[in-house]
C-alpha atoms as a PDB file:
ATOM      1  CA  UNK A   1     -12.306   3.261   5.725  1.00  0.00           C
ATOM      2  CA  UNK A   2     -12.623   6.343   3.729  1.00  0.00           C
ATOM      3  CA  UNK A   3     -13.542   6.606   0.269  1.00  0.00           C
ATOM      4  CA  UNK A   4     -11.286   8.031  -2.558  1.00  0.00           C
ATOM      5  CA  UNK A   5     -11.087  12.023  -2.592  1.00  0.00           C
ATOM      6  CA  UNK A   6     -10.017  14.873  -4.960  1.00  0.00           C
ATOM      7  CA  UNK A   7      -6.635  16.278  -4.288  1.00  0.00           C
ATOM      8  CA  UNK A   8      -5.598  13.809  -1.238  1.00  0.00           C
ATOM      9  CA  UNK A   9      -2.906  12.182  -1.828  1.00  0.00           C
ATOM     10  CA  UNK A  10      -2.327   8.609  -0.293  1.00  0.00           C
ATOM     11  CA  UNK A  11      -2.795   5.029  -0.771  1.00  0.00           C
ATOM     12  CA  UNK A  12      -5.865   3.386  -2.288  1.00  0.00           C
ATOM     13  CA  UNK A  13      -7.414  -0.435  -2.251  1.00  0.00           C
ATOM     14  CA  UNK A  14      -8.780  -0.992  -5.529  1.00  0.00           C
ATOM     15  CA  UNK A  15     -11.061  -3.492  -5.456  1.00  0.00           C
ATOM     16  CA  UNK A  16     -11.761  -5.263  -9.024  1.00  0.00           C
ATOM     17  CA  UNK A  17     -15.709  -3.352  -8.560  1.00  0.00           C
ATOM     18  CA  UNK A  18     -16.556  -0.045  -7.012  1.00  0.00           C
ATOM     19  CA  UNK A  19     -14.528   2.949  -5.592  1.00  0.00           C
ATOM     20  CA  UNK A  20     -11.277   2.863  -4.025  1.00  0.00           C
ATOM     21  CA  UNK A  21     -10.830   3.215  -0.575  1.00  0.00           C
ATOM     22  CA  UNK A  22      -8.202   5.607   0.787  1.00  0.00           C
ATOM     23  CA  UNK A  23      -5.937   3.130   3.406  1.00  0.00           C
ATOM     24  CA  UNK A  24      -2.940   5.526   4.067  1.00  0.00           C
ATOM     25  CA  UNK A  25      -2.967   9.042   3.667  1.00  0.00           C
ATOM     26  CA  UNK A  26       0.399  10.796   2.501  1.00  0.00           C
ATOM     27  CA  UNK A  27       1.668  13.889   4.110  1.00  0.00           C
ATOM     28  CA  UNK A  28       5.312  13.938   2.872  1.00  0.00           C
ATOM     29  CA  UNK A  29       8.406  12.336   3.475  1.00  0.00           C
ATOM     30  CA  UNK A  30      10.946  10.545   1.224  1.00  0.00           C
ATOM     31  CA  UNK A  31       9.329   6.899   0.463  1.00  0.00           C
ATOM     32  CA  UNK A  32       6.656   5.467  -2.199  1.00  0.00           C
ATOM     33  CA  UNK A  33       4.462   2.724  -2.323  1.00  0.00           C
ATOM     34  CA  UNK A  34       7.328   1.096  -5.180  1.00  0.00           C
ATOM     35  CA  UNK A  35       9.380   0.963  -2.132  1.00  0.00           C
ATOM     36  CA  UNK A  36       7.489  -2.287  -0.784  1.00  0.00           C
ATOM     37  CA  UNK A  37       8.597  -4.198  -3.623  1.00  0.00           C
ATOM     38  CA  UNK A  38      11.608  -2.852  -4.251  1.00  0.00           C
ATOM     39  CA  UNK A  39      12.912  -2.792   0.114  1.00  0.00           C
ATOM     40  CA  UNK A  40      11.043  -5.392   1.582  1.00  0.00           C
ATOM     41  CA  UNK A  41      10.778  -7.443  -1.647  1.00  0.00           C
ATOM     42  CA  UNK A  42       6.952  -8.065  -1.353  1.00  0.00           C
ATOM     43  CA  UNK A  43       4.433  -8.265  -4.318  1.00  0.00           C
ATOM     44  CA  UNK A  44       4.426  -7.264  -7.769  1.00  0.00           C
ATOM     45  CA  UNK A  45       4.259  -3.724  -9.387  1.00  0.00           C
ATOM     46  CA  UNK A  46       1.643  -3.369 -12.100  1.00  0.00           C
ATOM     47  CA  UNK A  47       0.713  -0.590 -14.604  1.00  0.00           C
ATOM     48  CA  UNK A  48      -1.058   2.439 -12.370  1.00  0.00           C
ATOM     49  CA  UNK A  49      -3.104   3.756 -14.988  1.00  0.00           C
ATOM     50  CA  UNK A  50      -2.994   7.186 -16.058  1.00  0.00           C
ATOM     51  CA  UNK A  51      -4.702   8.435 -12.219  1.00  0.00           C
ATOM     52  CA  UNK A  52      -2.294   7.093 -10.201  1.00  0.00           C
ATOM     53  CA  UNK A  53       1.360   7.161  -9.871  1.00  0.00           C
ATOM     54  CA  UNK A  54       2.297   2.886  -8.732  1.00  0.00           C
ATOM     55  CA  UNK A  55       0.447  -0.042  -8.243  1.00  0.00           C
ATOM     56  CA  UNK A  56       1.184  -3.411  -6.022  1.00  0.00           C
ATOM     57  CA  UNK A  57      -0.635  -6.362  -5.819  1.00  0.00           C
ATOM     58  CA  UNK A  58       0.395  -8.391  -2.429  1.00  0.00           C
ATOM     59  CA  UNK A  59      -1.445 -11.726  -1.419  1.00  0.00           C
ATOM     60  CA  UNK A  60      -2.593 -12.372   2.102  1.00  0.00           C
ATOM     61  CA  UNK A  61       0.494 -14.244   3.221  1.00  0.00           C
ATOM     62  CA  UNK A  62       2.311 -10.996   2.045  1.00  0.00           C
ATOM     63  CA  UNK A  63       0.132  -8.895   4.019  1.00  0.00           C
ATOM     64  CA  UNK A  64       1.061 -10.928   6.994  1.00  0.00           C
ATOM     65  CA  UNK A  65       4.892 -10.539   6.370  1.00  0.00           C
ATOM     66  CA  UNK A  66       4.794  -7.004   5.444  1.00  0.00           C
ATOM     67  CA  UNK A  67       2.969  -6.177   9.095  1.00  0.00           C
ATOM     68  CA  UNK A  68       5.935  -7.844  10.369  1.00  0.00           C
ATOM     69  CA  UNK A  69       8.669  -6.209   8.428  1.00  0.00           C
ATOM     70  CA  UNK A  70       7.093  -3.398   9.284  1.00  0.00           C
ATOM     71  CA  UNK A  71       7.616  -3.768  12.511  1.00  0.00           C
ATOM     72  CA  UNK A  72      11.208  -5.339  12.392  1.00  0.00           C
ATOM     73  CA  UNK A  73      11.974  -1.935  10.366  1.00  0.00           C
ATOM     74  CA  UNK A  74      10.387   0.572  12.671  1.00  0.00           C
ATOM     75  CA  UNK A  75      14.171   2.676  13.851  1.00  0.00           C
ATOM     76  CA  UNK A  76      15.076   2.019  10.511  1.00  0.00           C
ATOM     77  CA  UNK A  77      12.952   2.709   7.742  1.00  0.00           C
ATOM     78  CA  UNK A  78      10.793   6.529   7.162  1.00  0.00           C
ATOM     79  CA  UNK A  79       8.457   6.798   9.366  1.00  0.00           C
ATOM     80  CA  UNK A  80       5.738   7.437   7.188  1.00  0.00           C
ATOM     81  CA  UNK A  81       6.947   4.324   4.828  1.00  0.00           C
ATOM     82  CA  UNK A  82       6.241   1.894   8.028  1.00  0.00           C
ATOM     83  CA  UNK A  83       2.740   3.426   8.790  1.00  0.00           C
ATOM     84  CA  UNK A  84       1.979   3.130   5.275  1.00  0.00           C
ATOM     85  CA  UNK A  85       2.925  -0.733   5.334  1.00  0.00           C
ATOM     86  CA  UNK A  86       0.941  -0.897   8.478  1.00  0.00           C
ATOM     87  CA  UNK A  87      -1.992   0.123   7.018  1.00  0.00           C
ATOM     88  CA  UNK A  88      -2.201  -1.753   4.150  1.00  0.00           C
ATOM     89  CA  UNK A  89      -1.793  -4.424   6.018  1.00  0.00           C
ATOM     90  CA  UNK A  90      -4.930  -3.957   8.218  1.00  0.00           C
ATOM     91  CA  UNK A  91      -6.452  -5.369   4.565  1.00  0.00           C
ATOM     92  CA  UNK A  92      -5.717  -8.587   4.417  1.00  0.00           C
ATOM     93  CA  UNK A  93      -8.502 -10.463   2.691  1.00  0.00           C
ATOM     94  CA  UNK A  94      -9.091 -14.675   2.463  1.00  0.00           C
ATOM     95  CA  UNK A  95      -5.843 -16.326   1.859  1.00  0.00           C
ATOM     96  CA  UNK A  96      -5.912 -17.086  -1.885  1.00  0.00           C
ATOM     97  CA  UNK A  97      -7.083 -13.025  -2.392  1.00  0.00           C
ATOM     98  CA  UNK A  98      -4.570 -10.401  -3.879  1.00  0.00           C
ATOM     99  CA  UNK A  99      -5.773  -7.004  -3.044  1.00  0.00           C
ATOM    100  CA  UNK A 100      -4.142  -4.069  -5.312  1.00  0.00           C
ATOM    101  CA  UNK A 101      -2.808  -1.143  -4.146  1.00  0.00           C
ATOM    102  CA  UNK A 102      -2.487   1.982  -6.029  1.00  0.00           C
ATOM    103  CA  UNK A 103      -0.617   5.602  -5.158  1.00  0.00           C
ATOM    104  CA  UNK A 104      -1.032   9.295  -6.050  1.00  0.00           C
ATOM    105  CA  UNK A 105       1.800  10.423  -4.483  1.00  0.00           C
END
């Protein structure tokens, strides 16, 4: 668990109190956090903010299926799209929890 830095760009839990946690650390490649909704057709984009460039808010059963797609996807999808996924889902919290998600990438 590392806690939100200047200048690295990633993927951040934001919990609804206290800092962000950096949970996947970009370093380039052709894929964005938008992609999990929009590929694997898991959560819900919401408004980023003016810091961040996409938000997603996934429940725990999502969590669970995107670890899976994940996996199903591994030849197929960027690499750095399926760690990504894999990391996030690492957090999955109780089972009626929605964690959000936010990029700077």
């Amino acid at each position: 668990m590392t806690e939100a830095g200047e200048g690295e760009a990633g993927v951040y839990l934001a919990p609804p109190s206290g800092e962000p946690h950096r949970v996947h650390t970009y370093t380039g490649g052709d894929y964005l956090l938008e992609d999990v909704v929009e590929l694997l057709q898991l959560g819900r984009l919401e408004d980023p903010g003016p810091e961040r460039t996409a938000a997603v808010r996934l429940g725990a059963g999502e969590l669970a299926e995107l670890r899976t797609l994940a996996d199903y996807y591994s030849f197929d999808l960027e690499e750095g799209f399926i760690r990504m996924c894999q990391e996030m889902a690492e957090w999955r919290g109780s089972a009626d929890q929605e964690l959000r998600f936010e990029a700077d990438f």
